[in-house]
Protein backbone atom coordinates (compact mmCIF):
# COMPACT_ATOMS: atom_id res chain seq x y z
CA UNK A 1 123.18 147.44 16.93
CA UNK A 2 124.58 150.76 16.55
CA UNK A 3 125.47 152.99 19.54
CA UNK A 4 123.03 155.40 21.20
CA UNK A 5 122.03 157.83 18.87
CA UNK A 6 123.50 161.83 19.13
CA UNK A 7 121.49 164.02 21.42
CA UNK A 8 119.96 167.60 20.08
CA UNK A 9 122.42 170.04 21.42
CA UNK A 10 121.88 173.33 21.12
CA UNK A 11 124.89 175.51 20.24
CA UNK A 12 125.18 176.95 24.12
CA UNK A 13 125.63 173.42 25.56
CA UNK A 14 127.07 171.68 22.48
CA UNK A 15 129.23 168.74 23.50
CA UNK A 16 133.00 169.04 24.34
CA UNK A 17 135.68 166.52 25.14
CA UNK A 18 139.40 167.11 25.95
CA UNK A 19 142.45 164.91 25.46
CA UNK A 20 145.29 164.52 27.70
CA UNK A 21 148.32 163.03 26.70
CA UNK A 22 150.74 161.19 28.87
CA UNK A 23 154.08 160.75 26.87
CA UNK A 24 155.73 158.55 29.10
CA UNK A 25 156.48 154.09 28.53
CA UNK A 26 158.39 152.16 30.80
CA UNK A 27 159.62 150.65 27.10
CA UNK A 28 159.03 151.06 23.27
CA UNK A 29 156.50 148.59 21.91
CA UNK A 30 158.11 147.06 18.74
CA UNK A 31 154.73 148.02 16.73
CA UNK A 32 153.66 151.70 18.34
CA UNK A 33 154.11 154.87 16.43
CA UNK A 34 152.34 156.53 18.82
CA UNK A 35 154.29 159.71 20.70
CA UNK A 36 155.37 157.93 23.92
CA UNK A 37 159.26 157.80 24.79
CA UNK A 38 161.35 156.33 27.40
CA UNK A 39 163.24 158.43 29.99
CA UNK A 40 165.31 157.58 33.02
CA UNK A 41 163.63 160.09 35.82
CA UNK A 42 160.26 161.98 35.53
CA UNK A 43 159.98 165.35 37.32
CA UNK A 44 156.03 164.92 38.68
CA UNK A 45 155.85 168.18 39.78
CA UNK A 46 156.73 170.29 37.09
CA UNK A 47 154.60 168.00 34.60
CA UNK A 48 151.74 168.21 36.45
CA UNK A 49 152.25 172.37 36.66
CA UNK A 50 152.78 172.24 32.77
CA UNK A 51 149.60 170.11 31.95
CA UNK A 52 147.98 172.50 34.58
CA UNK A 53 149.06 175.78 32.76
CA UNK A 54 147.94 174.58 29.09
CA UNK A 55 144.96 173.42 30.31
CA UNK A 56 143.78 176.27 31.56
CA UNK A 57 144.36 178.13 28.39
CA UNK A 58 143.18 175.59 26.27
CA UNK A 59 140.07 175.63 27.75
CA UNK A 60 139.32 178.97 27.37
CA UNK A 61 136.11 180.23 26.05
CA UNK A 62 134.43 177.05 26.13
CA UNK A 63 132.76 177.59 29.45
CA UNK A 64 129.60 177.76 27.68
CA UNK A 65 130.07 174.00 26.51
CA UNK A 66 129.36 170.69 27.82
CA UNK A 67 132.31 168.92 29.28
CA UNK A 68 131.03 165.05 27.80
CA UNK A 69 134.58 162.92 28.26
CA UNK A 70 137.91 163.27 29.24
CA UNK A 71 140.48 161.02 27.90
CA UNK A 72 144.15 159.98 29.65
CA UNK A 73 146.39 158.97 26.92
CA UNK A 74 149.91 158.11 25.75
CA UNK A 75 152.00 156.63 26.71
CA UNK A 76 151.26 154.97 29.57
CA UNK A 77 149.34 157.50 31.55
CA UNK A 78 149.06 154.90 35.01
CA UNK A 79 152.57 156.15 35.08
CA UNK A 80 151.42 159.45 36.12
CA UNK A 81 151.10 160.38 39.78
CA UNK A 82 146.99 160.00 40.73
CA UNK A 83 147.44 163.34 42.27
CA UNK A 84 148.32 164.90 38.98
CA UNK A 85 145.33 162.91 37.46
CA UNK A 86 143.27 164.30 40.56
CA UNK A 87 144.14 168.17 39.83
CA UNK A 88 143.27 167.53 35.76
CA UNK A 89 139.63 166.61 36.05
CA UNK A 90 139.29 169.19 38.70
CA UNK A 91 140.65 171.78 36.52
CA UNK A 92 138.84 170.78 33.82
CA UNK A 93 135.88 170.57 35.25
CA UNK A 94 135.95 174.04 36.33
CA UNK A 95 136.66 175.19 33.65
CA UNK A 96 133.67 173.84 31.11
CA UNK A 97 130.64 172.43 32.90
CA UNK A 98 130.67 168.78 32.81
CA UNK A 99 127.79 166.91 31.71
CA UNK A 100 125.88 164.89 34.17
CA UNK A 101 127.73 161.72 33.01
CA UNK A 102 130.69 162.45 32.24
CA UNK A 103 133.15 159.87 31.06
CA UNK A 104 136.61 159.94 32.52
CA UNK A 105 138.93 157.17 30.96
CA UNK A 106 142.44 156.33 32.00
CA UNK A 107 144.88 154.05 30.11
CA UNK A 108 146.89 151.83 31.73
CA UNK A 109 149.60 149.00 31.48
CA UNK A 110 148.57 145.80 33.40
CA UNK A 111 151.93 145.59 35.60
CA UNK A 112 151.37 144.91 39.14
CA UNK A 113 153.18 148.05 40.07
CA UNK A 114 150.63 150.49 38.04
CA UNK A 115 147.73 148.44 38.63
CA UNK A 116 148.27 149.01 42.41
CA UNK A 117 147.12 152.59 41.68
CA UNK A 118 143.76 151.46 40.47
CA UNK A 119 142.03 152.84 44.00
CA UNK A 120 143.44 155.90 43.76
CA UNK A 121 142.75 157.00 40.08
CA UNK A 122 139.34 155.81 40.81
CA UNK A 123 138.93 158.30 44.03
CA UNK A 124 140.71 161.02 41.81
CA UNK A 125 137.70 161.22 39.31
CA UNK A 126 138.35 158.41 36.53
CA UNK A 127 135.52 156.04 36.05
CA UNK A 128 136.45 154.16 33.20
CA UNK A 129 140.36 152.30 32.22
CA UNK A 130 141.33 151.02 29.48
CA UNK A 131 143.86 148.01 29.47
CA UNK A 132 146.48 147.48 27.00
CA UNK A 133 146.71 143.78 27.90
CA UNK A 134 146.91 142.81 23.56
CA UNK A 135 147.59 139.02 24.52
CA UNK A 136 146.28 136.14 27.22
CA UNK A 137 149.66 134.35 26.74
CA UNK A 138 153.21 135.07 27.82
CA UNK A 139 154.77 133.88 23.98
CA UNK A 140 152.78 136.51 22.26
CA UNK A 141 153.09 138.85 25.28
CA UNK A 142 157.04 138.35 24.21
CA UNK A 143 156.59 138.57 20.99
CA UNK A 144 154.87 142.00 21.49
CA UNK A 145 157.54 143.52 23.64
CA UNK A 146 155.15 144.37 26.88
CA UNK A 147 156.56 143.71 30.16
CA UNK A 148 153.69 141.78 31.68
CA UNK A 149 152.34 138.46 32.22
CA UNK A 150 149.54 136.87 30.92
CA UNK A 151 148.62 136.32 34.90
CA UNK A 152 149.40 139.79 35.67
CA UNK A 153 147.18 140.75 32.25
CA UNK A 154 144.21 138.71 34.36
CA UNK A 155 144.92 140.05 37.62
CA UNK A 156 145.00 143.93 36.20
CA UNK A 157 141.67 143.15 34.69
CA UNK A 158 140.37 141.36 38.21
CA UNK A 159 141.57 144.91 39.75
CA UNK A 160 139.81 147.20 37.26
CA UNK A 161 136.27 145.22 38.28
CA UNK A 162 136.37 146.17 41.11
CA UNK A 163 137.45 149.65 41.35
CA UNK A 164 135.58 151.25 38.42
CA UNK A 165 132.46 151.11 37.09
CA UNK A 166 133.21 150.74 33.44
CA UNK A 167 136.23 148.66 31.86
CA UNK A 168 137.75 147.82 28.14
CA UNK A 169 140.93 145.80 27.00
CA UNK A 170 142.66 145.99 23.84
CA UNK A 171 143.84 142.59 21.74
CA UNK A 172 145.71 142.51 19.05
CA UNK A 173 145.69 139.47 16.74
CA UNK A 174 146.25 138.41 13.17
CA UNK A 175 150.15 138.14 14.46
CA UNK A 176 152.36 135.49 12.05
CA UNK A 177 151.43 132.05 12.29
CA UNK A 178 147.86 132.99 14.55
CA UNK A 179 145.79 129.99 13.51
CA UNK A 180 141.62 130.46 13.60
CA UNK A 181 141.45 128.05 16.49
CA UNK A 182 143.99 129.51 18.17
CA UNK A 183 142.48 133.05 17.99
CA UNK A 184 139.13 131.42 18.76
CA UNK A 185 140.61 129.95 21.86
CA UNK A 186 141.83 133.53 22.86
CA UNK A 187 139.29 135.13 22.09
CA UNK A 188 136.66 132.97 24.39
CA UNK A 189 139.24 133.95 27.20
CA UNK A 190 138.35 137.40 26.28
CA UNK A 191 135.07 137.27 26.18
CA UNK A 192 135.02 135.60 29.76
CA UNK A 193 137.04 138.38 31.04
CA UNK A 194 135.26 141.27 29.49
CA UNK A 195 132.51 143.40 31.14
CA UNK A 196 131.04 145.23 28.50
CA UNK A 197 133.76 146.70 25.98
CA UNK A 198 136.81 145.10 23.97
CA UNK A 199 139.21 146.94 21.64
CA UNK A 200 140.21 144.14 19.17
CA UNK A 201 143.43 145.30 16.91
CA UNK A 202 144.24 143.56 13.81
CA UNK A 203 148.71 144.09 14.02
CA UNK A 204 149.74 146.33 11.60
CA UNK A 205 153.28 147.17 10.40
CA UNK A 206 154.19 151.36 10.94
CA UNK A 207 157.50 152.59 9.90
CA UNK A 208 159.44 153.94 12.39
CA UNK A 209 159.29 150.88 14.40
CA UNK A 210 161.20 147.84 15.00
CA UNK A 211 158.68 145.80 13.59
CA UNK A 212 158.82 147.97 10.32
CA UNK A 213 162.88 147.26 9.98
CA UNK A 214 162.43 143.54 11.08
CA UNK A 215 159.81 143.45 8.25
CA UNK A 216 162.59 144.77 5.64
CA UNK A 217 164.63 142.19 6.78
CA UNK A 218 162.04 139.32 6.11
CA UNK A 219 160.46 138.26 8.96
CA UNK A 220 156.84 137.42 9.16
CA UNK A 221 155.17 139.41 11.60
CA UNK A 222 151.88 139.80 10.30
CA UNK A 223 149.43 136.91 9.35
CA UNK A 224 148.29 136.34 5.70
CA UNK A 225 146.15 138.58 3.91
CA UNK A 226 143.38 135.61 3.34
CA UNK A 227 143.87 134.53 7.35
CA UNK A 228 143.68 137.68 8.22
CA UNK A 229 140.40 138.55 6.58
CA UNK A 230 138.75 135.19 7.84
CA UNK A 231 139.86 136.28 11.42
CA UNK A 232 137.97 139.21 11.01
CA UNK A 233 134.86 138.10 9.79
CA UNK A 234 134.55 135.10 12.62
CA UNK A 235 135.11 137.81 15.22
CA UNK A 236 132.29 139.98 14.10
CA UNK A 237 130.25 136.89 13.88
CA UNK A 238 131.20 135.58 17.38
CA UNK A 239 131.10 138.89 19.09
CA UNK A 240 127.43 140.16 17.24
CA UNK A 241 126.01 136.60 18.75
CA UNK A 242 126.86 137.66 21.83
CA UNK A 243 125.90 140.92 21.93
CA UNK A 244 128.75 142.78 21.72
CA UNK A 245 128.44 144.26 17.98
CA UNK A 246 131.52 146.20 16.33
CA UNK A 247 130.21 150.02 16.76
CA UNK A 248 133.50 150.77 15.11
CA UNK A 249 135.98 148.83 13.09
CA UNK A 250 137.50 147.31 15.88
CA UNK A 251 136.19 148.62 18.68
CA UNK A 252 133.28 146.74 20.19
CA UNK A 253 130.36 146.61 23.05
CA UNK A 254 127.23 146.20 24.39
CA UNK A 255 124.52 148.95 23.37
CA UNK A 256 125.33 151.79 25.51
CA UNK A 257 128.77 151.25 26.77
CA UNK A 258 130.32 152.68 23.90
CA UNK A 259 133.32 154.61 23.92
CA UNK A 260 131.63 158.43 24.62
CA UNK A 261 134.99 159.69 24.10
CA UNK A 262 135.41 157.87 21.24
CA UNK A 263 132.79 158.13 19.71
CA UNK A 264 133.33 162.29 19.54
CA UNK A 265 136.19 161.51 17.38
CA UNK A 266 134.16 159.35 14.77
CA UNK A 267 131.58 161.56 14.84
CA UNK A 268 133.84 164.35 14.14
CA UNK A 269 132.64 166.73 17.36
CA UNK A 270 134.92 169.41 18.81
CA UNK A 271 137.52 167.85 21.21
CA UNK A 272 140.13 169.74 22.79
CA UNK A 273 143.77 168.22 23.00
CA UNK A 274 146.98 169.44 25.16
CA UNK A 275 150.05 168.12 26.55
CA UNK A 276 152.97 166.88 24.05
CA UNK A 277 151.63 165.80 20.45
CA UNK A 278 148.30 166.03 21.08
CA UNK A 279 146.03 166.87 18.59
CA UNK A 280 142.40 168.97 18.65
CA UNK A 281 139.50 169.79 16.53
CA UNK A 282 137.88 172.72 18.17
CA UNK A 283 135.21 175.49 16.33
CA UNK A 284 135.50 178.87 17.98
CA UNK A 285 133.27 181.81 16.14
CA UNK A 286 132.23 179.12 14.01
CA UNK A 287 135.33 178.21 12.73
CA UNK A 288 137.02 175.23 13.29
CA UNK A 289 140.53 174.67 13.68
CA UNK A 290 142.78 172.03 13.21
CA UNK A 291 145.50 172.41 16.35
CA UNK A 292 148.81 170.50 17.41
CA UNK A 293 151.41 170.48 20.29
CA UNK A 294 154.92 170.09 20.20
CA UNK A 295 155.85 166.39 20.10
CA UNK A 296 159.10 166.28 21.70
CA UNK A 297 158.56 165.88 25.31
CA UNK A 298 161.39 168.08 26.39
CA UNK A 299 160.23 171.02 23.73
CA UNK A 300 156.73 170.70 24.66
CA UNK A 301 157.98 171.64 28.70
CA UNK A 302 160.26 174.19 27.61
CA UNK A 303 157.39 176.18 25.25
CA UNK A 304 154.91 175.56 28.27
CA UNK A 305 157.14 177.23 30.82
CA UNK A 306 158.38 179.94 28.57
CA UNK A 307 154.67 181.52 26.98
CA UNK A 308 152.11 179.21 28.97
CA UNK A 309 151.44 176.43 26.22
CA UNK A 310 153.16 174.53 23.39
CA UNK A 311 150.46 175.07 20.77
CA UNK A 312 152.67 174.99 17.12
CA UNK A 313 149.88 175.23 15.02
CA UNK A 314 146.01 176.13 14.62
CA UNK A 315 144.86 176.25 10.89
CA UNK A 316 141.46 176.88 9.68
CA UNK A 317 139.93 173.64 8.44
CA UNK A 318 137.74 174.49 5.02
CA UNK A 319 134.40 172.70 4.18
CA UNK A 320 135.98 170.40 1.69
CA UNK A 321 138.32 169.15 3.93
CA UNK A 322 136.04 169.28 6.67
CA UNK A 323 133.99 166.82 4.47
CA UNK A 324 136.54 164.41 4.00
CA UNK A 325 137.45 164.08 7.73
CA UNK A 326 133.97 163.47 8.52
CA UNK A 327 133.78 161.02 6.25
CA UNK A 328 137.21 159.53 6.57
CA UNK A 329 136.25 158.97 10.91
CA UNK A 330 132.49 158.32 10.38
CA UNK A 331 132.38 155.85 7.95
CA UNK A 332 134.75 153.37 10.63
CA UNK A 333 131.11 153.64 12.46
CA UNK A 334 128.53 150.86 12.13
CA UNK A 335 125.95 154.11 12.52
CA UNK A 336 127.37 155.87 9.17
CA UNK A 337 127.17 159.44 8.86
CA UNK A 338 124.02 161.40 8.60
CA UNK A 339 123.35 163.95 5.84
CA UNK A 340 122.37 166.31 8.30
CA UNK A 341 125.21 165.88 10.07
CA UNK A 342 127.42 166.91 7.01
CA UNK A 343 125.63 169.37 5.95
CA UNK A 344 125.52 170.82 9.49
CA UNK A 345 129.05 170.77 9.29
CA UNK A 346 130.19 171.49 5.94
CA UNK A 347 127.60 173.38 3.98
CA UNK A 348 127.29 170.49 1.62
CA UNK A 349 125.07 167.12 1.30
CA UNK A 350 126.06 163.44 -0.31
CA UNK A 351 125.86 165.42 -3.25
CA UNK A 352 129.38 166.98 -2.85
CA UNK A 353 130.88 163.49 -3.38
CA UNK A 354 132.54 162.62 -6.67
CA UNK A 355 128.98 160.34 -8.07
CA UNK A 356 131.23 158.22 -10.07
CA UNK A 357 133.13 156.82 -7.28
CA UNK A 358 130.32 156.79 -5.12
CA UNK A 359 128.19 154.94 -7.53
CA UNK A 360 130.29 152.12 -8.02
CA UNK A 361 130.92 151.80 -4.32
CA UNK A 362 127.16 151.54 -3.48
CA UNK A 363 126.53 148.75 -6.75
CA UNK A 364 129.29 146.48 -5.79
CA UNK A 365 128.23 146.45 -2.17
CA UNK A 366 130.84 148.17 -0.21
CA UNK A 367 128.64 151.27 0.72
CA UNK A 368 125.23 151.35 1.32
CA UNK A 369 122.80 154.70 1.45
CA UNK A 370 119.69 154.89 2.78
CA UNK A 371 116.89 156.93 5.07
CA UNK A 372 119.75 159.78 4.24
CA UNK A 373 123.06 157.95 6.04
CA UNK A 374 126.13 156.73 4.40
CA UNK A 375 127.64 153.73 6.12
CA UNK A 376 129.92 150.85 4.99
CA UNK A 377 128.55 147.63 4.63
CA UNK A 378 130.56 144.75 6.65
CA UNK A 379 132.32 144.35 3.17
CA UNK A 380 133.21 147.57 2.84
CA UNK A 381 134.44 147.66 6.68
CA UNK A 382 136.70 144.54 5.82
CA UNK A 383 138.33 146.35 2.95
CA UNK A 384 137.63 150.49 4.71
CA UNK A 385 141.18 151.73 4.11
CA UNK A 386 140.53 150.92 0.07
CA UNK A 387 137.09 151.79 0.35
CA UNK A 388 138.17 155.48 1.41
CA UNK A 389 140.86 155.87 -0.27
CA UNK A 390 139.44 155.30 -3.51
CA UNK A 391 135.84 157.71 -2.72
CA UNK A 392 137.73 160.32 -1.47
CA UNK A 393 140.81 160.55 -3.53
């Protein structure tokens, strides 16, 4: 089932979300490429005055918007003081008029230490965390580089029931020598310890990382192309069963709990993104922009004392490549993309796309068009990385 479908929003309340990102990791996972870094001593105070100040000018002229989600990540942003977490939704808030159910969504590391703070991030405004727990036993935990347990993994989850009212976890499998059973075993621990939302991650190899050089050298990491692929096709089988359908490639839930914030990315709305790296999509007289921060922790602080924010670049985003983000982040939806919704956005219908690549991804199956939406098929989802890369190239 695919998730709730968009609201009508009329362009004085259209929907908004904002990013926040957290740069901070007790450690370097060997497979993230994400912007988090490790750092002997964080100065609270002056972060949370920096996030404070480039907030409040990033969030200029949207007051006549509607705040929908607001979205902690990193990093690992349970490493931020709950007070700092406090004054960010408050700000925020304040700033844009948040929508009656607004989603507020913390990630967090499952150690003991951080997952003492549930209580408080929960009375500073966050009502949804999401757990990077990625394995339910200590040998893969190892093998993944995190610092927890698989019993502190179970206890962090435990916590998260009962302090807010909507949860998630993140897996990742198809690791080297990950047999089906084995997965299958896993994944029915999952599934016992889920409330309504899982995040399952097939591992993938990105250079920069340790796992990237240890792949040069020779070691298996990954599982086999052909394991892979069955491991993916059993988990959409087990999880649809049991009602928790893939709304995304490998994100799913149970109709209704998906992802709002999310699901503004894949369906290409305007979200707003500050603190170091973070990246935003935002239309402002009807133009929208593509925007990044500075990445380097230490640069971003600097630019945000000296001038009040660390933007390093806004460029106009033109329909054609307007087009091919939509399509690039709404095709990983089971909903597809809508005509309307491209030509709302672009100026142009299905029939801007190149008809023979199109045509020969809708007759072998991979793509499927009908009552004017574009989706991938589950083949096409198995094999989406090819599948876009060869419509839109």
């Amino acid at each position: 089932m695919s998730p709730q479908p968009e609201r009508a929003e009329t362009a004085a309340c259209a929907p908004l979300a904002l990013y926040i990102h957290w740069p901070f990791c007790k450690a370097k996972c060997p497979y993230c490429d994400f912007n988090s870094h490790v750092r002997d001593g964080i100065d609270q105070a002056r972060w949370r005055k920096a996030l404070l100040t480039e907030l409040d000018g990033a969030l200029d002229g949207f007051a006549d918007r509607r705040l929908t989600s607001i979205f902690f990540g990193g990093g690992t942003p349970s490493l931020m003081d709950p007070e700092t977490t406090g004054a960010l939704i408050a700000a925020a808030r304040a700033k844009v008029p948040p929508a009656d159910d607004i989603e507020i969504t913390l990630e967090a590391n499952p150690t003991s230490v951080e997952a003492g703070k549930f209580a408080a991030y929960a009375d500073a405004g966050v009502n949804r965390v999401s757990l990077g727990i990625q394995a339910l036993d200590d040998q893969s935990l190892k093998f993944l580089g995190r610092e927890h347990s698989a019993a502190e993994a179970r206890g962090a989850i435990d916590l998260a029931h009962r302090h807010f009212p909507r949860r998630s976890f993140d897996l990742i499998y198809a690791r080297a020598g990950q047999t089906p059973e084995a997965w299958a075993a896993e994944l029915g621990q999952a599934i016992d310890l889920a409330a309504d939302h899982l995040s399952l991650y097939q591992l993938t190899i990105e250079e920069g990382t340790r796992f990237h050089t240890l792949a040069r050298l020779g070691q298996p990491l990954t599982a086999e192309e052909e394991v892979a692929a069955a491991l993916y096709e059993a988990t959409q089988e087990r999880l649809d069963a049991l009602g928790l359908p893939a709304y995304e490639v490998s994100n799913h839930a149970r109709p209704g709990a998906e992802s709002r914030h999310n699901l503004a990315y894949w369906r290409y709305w305007d979200y707003v993104g500050i603190g170091p790296g973070a990246h935003g999509r935002e239309t402002r007289a009807g133009v929208k922009r593509a925007t990044t921060r500075e990445r380097l922790p230490e640069r971003w602080l600097e630019a945000v004392d000296r001038q009040g924010h660390a933007l390093k670049e806004a460029e106009d985003i033109d329909p054609d490549r307007r087009l091919q983000e939509l399509l690039l982040m709404g095709l990983r939806l089971s909903e597809g993309v809508p005509e309307s919704r491209l030509i709302a956005e672009t100026g142009q219908g299905f029939d801007a796309l190149d008809a023979e690549r199109l045509t020969p991804l809708l007759d072998e199956g991979y793509l499927d068009r009908r009552d004017n939406v574009l989706r991938a098929t589950p083949e096409g989802r198995l094999r989406l990385n090819t599948v876009l890369g060869y419509l839109l190239a």
